[in-house]
Protein backbone atom coordinates (compact mmCIF):
# COMPACT_ATOMS: atom_id res chain seq x y z
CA UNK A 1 -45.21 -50.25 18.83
CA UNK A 2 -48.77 -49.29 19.86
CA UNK A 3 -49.81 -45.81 20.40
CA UNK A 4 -50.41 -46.76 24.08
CA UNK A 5 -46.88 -48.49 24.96
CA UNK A 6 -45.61 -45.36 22.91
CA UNK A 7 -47.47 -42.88 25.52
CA UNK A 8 -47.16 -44.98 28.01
CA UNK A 9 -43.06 -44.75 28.07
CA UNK A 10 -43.54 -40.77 27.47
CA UNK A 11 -40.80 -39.13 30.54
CA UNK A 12 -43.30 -36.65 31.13
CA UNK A 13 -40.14 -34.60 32.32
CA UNK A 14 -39.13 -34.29 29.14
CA UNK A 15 -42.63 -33.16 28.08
CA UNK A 16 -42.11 -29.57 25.88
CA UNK A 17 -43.56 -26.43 27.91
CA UNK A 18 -46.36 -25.17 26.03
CA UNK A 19 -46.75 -20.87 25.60
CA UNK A 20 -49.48 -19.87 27.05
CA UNK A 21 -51.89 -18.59 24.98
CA UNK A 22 -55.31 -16.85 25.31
CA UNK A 23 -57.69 -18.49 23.31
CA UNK A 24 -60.47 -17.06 20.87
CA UNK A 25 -64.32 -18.10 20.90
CA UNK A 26 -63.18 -20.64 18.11
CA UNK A 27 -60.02 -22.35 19.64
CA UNK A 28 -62.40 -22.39 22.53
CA UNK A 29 -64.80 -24.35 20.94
CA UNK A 30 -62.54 -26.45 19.12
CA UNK A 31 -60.88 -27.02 22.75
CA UNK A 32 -64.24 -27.97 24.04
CA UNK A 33 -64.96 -30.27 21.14
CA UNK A 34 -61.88 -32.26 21.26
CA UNK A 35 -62.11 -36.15 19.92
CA UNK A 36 -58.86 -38.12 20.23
CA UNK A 37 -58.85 -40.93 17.61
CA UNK A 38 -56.30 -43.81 18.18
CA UNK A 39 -55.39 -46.73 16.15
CA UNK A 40 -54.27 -50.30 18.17
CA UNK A 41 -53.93 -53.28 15.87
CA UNK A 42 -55.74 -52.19 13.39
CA UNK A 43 -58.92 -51.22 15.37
CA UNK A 44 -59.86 -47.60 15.68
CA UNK A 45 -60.88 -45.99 18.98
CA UNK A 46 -62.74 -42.73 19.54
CA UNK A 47 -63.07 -40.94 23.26
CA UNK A 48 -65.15 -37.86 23.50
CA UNK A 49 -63.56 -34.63 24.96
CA UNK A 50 -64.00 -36.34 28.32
CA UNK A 51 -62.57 -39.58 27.66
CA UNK A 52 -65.48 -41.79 27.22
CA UNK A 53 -65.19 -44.27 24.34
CA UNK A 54 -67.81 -44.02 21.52
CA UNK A 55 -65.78 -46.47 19.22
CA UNK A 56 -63.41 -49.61 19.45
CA UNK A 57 -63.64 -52.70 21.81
CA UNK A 58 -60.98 -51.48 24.72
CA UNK A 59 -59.09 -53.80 26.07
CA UNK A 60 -57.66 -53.70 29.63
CA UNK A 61 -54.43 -51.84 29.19
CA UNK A 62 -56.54 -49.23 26.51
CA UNK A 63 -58.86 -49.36 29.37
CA UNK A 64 -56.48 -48.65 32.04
CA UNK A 65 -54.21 -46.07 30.27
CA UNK A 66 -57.11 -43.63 29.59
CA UNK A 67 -58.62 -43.68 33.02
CA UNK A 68 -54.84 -43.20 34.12
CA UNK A 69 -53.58 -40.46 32.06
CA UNK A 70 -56.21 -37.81 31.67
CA UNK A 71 -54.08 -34.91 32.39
CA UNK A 72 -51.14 -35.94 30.56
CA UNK A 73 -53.63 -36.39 27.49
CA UNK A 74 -54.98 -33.04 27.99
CA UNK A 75 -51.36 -31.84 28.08
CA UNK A 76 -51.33 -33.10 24.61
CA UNK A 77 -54.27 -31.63 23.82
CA UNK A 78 -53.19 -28.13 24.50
CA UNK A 79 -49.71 -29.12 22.88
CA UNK A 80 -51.31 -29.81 19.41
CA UNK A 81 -53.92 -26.95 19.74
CA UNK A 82 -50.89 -24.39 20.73
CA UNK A 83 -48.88 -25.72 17.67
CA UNK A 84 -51.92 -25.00 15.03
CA UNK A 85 -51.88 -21.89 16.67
CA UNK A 86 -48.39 -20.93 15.99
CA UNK A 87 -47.38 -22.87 13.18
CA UNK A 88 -50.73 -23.43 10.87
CA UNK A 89 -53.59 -21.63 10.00
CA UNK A 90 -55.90 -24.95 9.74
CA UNK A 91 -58.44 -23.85 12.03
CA UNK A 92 -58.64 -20.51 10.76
CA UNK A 93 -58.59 -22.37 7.28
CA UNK A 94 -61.37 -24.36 8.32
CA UNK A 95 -63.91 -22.08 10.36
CA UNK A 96 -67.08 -22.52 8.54
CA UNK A 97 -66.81 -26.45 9.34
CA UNK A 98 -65.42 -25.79 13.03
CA UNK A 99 -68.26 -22.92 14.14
CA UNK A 100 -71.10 -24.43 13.67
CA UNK A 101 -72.99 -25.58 16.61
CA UNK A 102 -72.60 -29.18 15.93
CA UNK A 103 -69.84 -30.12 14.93
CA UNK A 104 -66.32 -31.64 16.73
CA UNK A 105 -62.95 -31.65 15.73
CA UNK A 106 -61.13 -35.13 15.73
CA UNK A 107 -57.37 -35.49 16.30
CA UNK A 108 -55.67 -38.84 15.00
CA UNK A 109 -52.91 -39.40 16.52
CA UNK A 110 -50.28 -41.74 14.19
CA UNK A 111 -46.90 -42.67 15.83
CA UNK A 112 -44.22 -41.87 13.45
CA UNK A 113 -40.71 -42.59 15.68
CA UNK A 114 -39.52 -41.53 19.16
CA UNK A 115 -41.86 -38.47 20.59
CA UNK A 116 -42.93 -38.15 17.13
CA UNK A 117 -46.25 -37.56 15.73
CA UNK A 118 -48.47 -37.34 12.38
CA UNK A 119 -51.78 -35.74 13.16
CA UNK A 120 -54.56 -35.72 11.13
CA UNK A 121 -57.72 -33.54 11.71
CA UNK A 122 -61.13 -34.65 10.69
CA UNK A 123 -64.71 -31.97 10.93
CA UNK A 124 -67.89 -34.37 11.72
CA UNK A 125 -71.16 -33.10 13.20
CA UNK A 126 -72.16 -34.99 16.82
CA UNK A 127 -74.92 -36.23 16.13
CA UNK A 128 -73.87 -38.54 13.17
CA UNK A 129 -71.12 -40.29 14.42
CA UNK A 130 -72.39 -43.36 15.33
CA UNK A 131 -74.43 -43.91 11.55
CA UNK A 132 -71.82 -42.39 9.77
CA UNK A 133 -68.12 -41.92 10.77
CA UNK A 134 -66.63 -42.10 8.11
CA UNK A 135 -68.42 -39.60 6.52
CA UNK A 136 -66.31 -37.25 8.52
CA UNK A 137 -64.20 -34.42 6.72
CA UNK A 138 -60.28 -34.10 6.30
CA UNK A 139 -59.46 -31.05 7.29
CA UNK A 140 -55.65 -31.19 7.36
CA UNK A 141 -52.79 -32.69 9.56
CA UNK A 142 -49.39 -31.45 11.48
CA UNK A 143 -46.28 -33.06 12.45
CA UNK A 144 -45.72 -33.01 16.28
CA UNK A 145 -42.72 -33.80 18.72
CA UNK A 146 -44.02 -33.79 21.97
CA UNK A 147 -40.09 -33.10 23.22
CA UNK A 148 -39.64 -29.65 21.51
CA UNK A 149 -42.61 -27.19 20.64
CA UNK A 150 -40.48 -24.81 19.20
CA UNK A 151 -40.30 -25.53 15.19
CA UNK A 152 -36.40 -23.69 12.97
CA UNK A 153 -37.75 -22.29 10.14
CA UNK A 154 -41.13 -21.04 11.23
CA UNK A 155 -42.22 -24.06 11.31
CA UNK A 156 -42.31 -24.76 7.56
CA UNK A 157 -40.31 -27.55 6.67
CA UNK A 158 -43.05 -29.85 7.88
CA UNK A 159 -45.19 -28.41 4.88
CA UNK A 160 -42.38 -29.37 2.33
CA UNK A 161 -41.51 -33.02 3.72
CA UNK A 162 -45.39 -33.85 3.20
CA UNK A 163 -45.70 -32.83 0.33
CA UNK A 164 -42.80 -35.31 -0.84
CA UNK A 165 -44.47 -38.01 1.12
CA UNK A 166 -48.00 -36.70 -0.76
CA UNK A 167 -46.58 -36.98 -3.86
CA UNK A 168 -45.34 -40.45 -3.58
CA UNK A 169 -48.81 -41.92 -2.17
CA UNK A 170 -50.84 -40.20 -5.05
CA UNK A 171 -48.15 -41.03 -7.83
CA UNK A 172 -48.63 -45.15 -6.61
CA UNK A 173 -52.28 -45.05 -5.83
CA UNK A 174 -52.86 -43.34 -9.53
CA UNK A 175 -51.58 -46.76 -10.87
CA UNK A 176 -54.26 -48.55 -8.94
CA UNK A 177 -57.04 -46.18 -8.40
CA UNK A 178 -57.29 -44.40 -12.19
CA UNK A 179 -59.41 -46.23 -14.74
CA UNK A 180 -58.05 -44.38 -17.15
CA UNK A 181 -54.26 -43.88 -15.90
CA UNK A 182 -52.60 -43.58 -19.43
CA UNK A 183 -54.43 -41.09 -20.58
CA UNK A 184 -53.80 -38.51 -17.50
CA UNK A 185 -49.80 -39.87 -16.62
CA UNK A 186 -48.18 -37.59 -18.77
CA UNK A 187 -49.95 -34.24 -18.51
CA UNK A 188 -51.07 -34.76 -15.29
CA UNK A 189 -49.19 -37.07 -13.11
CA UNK A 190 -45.67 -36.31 -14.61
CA UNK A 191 -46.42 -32.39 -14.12
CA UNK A 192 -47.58 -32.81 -10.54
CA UNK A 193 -45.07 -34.56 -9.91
CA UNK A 194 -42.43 -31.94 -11.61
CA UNK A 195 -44.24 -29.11 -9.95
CA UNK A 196 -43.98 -30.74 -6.45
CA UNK A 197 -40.06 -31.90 -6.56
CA UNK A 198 -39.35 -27.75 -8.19
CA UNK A 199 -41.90 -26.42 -4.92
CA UNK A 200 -39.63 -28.56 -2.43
CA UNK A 201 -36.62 -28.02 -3.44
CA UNK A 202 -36.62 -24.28 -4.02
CA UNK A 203 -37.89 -23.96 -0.79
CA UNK A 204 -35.76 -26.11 1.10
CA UNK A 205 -32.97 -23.68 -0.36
CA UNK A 206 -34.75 -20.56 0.83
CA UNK A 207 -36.29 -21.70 4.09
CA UNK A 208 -32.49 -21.62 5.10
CA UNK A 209 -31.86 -17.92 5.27
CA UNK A 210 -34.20 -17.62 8.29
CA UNK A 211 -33.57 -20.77 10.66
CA UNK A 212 -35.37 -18.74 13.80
CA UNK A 213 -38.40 -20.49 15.88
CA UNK A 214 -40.49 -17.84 15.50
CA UNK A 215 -41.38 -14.10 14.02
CA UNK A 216 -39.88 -11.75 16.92
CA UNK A 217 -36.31 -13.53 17.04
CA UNK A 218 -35.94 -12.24 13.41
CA UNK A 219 -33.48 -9.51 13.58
CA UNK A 220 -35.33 -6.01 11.91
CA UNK A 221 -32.68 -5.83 9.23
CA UNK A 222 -33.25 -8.84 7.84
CA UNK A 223 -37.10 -8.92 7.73
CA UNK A 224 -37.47 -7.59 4.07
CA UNK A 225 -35.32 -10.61 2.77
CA UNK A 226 -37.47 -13.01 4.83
CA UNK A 227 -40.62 -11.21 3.80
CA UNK A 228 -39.58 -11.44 -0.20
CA UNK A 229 -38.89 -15.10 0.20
CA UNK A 230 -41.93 -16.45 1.68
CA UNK A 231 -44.06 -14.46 -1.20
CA UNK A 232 -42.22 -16.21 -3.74
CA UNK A 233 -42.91 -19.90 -2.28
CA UNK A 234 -46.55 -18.65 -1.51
CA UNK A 235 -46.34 -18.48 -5.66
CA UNK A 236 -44.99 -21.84 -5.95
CA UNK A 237 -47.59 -23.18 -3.66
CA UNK A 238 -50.49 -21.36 -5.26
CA UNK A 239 -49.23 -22.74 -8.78
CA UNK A 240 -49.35 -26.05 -7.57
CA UNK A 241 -52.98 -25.88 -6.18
CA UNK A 242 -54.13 -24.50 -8.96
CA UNK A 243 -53.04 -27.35 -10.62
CA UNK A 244 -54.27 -29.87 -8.77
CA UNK A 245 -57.64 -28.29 -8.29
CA UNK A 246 -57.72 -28.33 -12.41
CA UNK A 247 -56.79 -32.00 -12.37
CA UNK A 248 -59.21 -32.62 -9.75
CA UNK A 249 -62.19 -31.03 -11.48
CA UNK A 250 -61.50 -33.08 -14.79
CA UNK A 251 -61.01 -36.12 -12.66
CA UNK A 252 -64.29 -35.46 -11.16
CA UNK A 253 -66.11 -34.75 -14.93
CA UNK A 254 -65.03 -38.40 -15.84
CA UNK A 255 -65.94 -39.51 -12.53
CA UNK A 256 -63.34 -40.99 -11.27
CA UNK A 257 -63.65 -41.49 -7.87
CA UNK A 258 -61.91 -44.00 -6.71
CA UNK A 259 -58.55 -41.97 -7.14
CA UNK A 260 -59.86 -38.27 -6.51
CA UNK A 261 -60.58 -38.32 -2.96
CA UNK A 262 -56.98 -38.70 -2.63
CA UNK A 263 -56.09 -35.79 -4.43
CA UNK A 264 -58.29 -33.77 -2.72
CA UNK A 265 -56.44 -34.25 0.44
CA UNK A 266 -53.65 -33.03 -1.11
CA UNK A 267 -54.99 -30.38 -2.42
CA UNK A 268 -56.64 -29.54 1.05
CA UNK A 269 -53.14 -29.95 2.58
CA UNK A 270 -51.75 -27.29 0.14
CA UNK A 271 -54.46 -24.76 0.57
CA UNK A 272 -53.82 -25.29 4.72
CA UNK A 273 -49.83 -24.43 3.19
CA UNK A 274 -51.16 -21.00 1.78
CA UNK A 275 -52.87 -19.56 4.47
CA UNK A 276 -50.18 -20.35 7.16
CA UNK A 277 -47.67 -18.75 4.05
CA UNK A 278 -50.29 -16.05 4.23
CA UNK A 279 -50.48 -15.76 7.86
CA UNK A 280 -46.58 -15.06 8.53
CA UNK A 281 -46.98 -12.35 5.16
CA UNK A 282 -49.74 -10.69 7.30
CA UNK A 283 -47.27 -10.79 10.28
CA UNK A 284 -44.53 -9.97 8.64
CA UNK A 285 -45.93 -6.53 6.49
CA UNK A 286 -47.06 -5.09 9.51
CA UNK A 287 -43.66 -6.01 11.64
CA UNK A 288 -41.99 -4.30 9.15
CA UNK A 289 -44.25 -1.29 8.96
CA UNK A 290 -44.26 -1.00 12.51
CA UNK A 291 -47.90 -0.46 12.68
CA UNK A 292 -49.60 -1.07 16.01
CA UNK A 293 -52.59 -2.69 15.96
């Protein structure tokens, strides 16, 4: 199914309230500079923050369905900015890109089943999108329901089912993509994989002593034990980007790009991981201190 018949038989009723939330210059900006990508049989379409098409040959129902559905598609809008905002640090993360005068932030949206959502993020600067789209920077991606905002676990389990479904892209396109894939399986591939199946699964175990939505339903007594937990899978996730970054960097001496481009979206997706790990530390410590700021 089509990401139009998909939005198209959306019961808005059941659409999740959004919290409101006061936005800063950047979210602002990143508001303002909004691109929706969408993918229909293989062709990709992008509309600017006001819904004109700069890419793709619409067809009538495309056509249709986007003069139609304007607010419901800014509903969305605010529904996946709200969620970085709660659950991610990925615009934080990516600020220098995001701030600077030119550049937009595009949001491609990739059915997945029901109400259910991959989206990835991509930086690009306005005035090269037509010569060069696909120049434009990965930046990150989230995992959306558009039925439920609210996310058990702080929102983290989406980190650790990507990074299984990570794993298992870069682990097949190695075979295909690495000129060289002997020489790096076994120190390099086997370990990445190892490292990623230990991150996942320790933290699927710990992730389970604090099921709440979100930071104040935590009850005061058990903050510590929450607190001590997410430091020790920010370790885990800092070990494992420090050792894909290595791999990367000898990947990149031998110049193999074909294959390293994917790795650095993983290892982009794992540094977004560590500052949203870092974030709830931040919000945590000072819960805990009761400082007032």
């Amino acid at each position: 199914m089509n990401i139009i018949e998909v939005l198209n038989g959306f019961e808005k009723e059941k659409f999740s309230p959004v919290p409101g939330i006061v936005y800063s210059s950047l979210y602002k900006k990143v508001r303002n500079n909004f691109y929706y990508e969408f993918e229909d049989e293989s062709e990709q379409f992008l509309f600017s923050p006001h819904y004109v098409p700069l890419r793709g040959r619409m067809g009538k129902k495309m056509k249709e369905f986007i003069e139609s559905n304007e607010i419901l598609l800014n509903e969305i809008k605010d529904f996946i900015l709200n969620s970085l905002f709660v659950y991610s640090a990925l615009i934080d993360e990516n600020s220098y890109y995001l701030s600077n005068s030119q550049s937009i932030f595009i949001a491609r949206l990739i059915h997945k089943r029901n109400l259910r959502f991959e989206v990835k993020f991509y930086a690009h600067y306005q005035d090269e999108l037509e010569n060069s789209y696909k120049d434009k920077i990965y930046i990150g991606r989230d995992f959306i329901n558009l039925y439920k905002f609210e996310r058990k676990y702080l929102g983290l389990k989406k980190y650790y089912k990507s990074l299984e479904e990570q794993n298992e892209k870069i682990q097949e396109r190695a075979k295909h993509k690495l000129r060289y894939y002997d020489d790096y399986k076994k120190n390099f591939m086997d370990e990445i994989d190892y490292l990623v199946n230990d991150v996942v699964n320790e933290s699927m175990g710990r992730i389970q002593f604090f099921q709440e939505t979100k930071m104040s339903d935590i009850p005061s007594g058990d903050l510590l034990a929450v607190l001590d937990h997410i430091l020790y899978l920010l370790n885990l996730m800092i070990e494992l980007r420090d050792f894909s970054e290595e791999f990367e960097n000898k990947l990149r001496l031998r110049e193999e790009n074909d294959f390293v481009k994917y790795l650095t979206k993983f290892s982009k997706d794992l540094i977004d991981g560590i500052r949203y790990l870092r974030k709830l530390t931040f919000q945590l410590h000072l819960k805990i201190s009761k400082y007032q700021i």
